[in-house]
PDB file of N, CA and C in Angstrom:
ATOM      1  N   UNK A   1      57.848   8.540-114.680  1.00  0.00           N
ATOM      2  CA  UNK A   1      56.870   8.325-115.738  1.00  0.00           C
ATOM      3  C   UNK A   1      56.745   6.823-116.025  1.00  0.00           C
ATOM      4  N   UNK A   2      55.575   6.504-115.926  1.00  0.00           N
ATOM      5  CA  UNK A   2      55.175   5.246-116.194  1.00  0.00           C
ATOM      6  C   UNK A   2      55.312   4.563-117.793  1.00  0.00           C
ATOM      7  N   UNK A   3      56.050   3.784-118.301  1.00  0.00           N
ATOM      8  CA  UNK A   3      56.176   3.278-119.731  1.00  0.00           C
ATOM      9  C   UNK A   3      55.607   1.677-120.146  1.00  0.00           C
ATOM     10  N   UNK A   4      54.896   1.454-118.792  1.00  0.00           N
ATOM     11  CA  UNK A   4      54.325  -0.219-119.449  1.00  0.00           C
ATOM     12  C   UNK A   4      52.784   0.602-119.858  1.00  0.00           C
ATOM     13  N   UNK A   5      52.685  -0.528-121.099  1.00  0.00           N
ATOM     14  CA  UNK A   5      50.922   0.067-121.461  1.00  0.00           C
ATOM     15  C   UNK A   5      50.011  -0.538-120.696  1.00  0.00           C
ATOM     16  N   UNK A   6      49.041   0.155-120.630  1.00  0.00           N
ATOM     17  CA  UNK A   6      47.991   0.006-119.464  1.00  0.00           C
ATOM     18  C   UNK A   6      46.650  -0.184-120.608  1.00  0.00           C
ATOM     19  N   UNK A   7      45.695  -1.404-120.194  1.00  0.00           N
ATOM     20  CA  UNK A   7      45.182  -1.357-120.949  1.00  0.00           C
ATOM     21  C   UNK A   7      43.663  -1.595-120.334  1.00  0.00           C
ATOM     22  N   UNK A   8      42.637  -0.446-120.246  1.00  0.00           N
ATOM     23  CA  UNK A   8      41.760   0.212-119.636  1.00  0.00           C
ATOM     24  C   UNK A   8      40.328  -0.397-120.524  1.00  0.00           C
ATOM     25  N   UNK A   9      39.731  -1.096-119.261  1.00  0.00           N
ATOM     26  CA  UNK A   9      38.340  -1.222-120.058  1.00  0.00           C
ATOM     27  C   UNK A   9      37.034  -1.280-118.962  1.00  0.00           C
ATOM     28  N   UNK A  10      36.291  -0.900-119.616  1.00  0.00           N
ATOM     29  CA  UNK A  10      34.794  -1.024-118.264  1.00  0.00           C
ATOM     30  C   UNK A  10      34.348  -2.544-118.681  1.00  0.00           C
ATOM     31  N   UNK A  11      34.468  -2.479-116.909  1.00  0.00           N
ATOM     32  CA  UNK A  11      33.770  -4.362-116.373  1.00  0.00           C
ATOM     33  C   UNK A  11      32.458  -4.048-115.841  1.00  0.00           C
ATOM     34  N   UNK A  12      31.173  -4.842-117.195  1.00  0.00           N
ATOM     35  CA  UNK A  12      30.097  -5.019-116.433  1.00  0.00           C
ATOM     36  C   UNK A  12      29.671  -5.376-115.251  1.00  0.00           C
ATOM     37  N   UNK A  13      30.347  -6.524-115.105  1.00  0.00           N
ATOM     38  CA  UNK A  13      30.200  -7.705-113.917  1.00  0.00           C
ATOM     39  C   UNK A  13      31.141  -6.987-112.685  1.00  0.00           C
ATOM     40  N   UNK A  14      32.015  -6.045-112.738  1.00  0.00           N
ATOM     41  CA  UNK A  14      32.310  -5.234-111.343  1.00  0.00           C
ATOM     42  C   UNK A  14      31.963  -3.996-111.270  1.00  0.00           C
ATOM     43  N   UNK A  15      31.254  -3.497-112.271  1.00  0.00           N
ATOM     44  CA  UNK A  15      30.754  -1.771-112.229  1.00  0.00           C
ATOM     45  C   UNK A  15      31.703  -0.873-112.527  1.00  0.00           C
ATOM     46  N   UNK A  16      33.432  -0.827-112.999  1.00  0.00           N
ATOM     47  CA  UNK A  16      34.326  -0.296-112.320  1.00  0.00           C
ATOM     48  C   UNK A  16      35.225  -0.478-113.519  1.00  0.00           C
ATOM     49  N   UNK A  17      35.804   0.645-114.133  1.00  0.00           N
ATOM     50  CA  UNK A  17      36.745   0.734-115.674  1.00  0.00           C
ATOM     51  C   UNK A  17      37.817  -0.603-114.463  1.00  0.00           C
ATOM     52  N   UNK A  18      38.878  -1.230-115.560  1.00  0.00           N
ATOM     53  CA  UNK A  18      39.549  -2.102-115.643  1.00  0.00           C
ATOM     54  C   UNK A  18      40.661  -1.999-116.113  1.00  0.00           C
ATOM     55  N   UNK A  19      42.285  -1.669-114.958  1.00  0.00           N
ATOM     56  CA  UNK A  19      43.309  -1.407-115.615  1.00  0.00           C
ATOM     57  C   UNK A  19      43.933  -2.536-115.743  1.00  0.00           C
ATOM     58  N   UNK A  20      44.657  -3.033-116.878  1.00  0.00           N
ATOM     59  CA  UNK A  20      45.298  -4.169-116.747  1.00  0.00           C
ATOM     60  C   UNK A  20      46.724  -3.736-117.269  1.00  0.00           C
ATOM     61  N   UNK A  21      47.913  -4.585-116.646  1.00  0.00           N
ATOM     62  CA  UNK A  21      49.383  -3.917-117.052  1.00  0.00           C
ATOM     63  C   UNK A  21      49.976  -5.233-117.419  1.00  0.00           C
ATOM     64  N   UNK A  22      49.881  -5.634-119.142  1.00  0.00           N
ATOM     65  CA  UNK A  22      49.611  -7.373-119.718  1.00  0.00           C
ATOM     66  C   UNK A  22      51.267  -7.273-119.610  1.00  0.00           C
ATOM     67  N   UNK A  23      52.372  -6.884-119.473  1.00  0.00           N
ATOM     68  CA  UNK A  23      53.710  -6.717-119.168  1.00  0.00           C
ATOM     69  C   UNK A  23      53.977  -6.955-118.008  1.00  0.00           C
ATOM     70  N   UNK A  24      53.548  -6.797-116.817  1.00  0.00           N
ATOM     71  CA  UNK A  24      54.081  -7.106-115.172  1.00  0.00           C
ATOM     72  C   UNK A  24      52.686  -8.111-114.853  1.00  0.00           C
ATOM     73  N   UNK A  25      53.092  -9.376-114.990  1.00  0.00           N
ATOM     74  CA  UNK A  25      51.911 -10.400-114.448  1.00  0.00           C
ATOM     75  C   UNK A  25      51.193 -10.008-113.049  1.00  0.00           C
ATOM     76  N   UNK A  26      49.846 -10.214-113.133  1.00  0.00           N
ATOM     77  CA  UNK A  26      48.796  -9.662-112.523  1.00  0.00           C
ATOM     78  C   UNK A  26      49.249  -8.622-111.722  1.00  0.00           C
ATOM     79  N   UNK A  27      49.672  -7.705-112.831  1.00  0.00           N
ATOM     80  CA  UNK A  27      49.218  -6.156-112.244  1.00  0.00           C
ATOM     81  C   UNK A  27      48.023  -5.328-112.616  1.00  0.00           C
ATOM     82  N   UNK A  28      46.955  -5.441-112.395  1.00  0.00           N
ATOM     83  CA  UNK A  28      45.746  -4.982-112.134  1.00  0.00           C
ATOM     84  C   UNK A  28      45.327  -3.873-111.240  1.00  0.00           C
ATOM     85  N   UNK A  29      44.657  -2.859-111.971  1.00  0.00           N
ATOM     86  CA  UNK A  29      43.725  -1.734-110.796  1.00  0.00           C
ATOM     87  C   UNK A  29      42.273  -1.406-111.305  1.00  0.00           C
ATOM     88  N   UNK A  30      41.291  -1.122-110.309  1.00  0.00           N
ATOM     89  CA  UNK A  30      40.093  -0.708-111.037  1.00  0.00           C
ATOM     90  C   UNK A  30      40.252   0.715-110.447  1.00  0.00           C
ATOM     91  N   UNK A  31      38.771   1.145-110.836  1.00  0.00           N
ATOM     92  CA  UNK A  31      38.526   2.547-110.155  1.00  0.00           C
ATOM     93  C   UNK A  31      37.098   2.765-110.862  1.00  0.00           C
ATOM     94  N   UNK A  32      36.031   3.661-110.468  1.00  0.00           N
ATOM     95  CA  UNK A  32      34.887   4.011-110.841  1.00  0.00           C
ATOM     96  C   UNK A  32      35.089   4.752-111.601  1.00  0.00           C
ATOM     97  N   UNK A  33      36.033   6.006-112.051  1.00  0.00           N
ATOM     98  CA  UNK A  33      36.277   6.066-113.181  1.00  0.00           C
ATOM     99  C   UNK A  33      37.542   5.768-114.303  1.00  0.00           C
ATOM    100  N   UNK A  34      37.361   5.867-115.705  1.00  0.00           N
ATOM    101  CA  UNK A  34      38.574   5.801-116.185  1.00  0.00           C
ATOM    102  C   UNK A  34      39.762   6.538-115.622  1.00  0.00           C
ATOM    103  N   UNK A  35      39.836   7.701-115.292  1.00  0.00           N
ATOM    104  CA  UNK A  35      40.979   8.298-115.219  1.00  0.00           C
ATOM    105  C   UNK A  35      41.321   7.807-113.403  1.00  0.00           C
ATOM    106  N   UNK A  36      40.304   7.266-112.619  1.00  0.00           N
ATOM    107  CA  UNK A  36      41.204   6.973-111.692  1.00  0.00           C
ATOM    108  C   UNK A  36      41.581   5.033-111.595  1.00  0.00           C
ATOM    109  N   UNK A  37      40.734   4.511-112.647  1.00  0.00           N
ATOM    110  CA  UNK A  37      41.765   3.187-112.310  1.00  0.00           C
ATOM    111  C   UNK A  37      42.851   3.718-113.398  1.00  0.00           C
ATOM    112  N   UNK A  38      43.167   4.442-114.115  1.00  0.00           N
ATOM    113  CA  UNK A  38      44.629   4.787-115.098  1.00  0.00           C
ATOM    114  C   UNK A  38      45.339   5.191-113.372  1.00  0.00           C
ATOM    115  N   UNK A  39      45.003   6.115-112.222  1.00  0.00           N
ATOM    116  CA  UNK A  39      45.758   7.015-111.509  1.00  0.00           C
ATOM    117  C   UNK A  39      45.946   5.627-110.523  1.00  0.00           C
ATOM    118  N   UNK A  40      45.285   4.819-110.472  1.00  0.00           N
ATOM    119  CA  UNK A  40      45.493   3.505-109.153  1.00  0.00           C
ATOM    120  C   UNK A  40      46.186   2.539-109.777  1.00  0.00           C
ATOM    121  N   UNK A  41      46.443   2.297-111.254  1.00  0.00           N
ATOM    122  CA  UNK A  41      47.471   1.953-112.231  1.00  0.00           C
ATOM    123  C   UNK A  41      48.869   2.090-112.187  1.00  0.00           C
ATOM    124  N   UNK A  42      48.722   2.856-111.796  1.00  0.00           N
ATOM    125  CA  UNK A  42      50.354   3.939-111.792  1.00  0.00           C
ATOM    126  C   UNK A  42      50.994   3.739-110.561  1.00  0.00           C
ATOM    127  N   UNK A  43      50.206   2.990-109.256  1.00  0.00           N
ATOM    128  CA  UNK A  43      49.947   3.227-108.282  1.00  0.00           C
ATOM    129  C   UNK A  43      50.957   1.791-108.166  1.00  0.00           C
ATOM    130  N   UNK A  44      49.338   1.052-108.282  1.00  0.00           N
ATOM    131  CA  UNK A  44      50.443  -0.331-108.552  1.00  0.00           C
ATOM    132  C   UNK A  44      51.269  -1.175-109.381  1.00  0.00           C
ATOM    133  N   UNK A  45      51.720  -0.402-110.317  1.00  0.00           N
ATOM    134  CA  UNK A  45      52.651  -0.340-111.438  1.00  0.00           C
ATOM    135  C   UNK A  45      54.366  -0.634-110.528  1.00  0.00           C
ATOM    136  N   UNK A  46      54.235   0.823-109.507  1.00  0.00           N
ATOM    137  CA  UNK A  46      55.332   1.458-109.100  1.00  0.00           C
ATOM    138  C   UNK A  46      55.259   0.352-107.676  1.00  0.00           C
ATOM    139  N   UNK A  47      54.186  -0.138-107.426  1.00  0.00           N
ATOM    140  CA  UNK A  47      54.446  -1.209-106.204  1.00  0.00           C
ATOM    141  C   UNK A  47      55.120  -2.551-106.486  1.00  0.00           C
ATOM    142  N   UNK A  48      54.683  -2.943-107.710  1.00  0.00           N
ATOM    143  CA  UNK A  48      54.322  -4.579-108.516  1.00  0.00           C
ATOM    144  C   UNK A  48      56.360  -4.104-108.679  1.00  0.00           C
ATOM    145  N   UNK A  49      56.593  -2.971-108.781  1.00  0.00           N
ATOM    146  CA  UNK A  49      58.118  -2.710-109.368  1.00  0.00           C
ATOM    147  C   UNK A  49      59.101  -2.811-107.890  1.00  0.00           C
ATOM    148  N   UNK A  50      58.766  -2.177-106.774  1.00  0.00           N
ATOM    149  CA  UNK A  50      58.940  -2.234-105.960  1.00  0.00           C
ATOM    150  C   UNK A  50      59.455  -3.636-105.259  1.00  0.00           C
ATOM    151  N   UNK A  51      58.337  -4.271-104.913  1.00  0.00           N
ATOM    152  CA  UNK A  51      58.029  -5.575-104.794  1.00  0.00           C
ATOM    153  C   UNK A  51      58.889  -6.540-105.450  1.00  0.00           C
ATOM    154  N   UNK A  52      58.945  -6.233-106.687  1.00  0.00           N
ATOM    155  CA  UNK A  52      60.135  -7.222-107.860  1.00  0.00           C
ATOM    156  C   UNK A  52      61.886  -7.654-107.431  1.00  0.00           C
ATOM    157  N   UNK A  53      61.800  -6.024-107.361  1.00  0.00           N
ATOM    158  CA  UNK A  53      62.874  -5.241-106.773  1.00  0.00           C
ATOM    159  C   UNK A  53      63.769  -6.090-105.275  1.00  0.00           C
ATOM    160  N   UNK A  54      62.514  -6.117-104.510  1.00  0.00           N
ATOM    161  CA  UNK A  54      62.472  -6.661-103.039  1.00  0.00           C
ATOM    162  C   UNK A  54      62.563  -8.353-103.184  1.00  0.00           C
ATOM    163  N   UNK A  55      62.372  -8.573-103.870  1.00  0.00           N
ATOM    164  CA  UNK A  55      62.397 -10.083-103.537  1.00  0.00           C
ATOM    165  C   UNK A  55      63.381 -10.893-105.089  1.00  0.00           C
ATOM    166  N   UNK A  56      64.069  -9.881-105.639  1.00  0.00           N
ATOM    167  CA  UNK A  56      64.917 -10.221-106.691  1.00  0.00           C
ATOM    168  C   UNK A  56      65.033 -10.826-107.656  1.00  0.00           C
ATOM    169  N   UNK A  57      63.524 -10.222-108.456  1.00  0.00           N
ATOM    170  CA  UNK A  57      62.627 -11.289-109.683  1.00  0.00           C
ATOM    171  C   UNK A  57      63.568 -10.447-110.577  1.00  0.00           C
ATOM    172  N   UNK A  58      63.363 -10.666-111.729  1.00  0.00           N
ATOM    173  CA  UNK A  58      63.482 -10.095-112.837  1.00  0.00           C
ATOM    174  C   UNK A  58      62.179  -9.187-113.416  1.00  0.00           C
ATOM    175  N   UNK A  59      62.964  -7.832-114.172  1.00  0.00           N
ATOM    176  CA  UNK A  59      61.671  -6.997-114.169  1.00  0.00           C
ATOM    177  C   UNK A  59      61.647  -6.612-115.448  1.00  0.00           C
ATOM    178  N   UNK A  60      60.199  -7.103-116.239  1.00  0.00           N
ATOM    179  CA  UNK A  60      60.839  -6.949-117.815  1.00  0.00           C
ATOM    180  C   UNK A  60      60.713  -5.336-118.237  1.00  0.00           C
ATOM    181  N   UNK A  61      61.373  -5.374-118.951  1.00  0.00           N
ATOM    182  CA  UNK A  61      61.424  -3.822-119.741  1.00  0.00           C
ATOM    183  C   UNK A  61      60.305  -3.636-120.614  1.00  0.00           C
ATOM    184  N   UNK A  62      59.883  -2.321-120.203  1.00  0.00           N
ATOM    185  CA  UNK A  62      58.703  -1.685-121.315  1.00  0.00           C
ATOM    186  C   UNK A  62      58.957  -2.230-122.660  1.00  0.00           C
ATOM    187  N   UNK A  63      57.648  -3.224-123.255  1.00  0.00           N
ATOM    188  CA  UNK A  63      58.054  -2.854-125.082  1.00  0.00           C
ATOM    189  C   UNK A  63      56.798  -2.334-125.686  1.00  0.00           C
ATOM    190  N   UNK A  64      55.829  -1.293-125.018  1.00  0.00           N
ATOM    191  CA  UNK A  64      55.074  -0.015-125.630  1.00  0.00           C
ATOM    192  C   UNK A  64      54.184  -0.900-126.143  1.00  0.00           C
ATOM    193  N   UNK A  65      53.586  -0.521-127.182  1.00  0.00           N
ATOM    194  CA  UNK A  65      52.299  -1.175-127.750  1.00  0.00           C
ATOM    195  C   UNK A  65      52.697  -2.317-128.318  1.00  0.00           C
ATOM    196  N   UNK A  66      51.158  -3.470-127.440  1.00  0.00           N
ATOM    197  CA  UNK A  66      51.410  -4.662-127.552  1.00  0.00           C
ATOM    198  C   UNK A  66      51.130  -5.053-128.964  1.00  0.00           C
ATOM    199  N   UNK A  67      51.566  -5.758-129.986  1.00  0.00           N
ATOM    200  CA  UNK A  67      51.518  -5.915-131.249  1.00  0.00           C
ATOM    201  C   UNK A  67      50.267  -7.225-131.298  1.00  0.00           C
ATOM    202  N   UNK A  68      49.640  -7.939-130.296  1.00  0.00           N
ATOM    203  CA  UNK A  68      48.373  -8.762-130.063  1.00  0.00           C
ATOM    204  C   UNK A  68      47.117  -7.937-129.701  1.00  0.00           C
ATOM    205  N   UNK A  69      47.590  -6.340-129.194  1.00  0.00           N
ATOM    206  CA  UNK A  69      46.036  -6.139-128.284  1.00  0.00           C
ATOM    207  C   UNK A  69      44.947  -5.645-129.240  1.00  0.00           C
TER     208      UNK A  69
END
């Protein structure tokens, strides 16, 4: 289960809802609809974690709703 917030908006200028994950730097997904850039979100959520993992960054911990958004 995914616990960073994802924060979903439609982009005029790409046609295409807009996932952004403001907790794991440029982790980004679109999709034509909402529920699939949330499902291509999740996608590269678990890669961007992966990836972290692999090359021995530091990976910050979920802190749920952003108290700025």
């Amino acid at each position: 289960m995914i616990k960073y917030e994802v924060i979903i908006y439609w982009s005029k200028e790409d046609r295409a809802y807009i996932a952004e994950v403001p907790e794991l730097p440029g982790c980004m997904a679109d999709g034509k609809t909402y529920q699939q850039a949330l499902n291509n979100a999740e996608i590269i959520i678990k890669e961007w974690l992966e990836t972290a993992k692999e090359l021995g960054r530091e990976i910050p911990q979920p802190k749920g709703k952003l108290m700025y958004a």
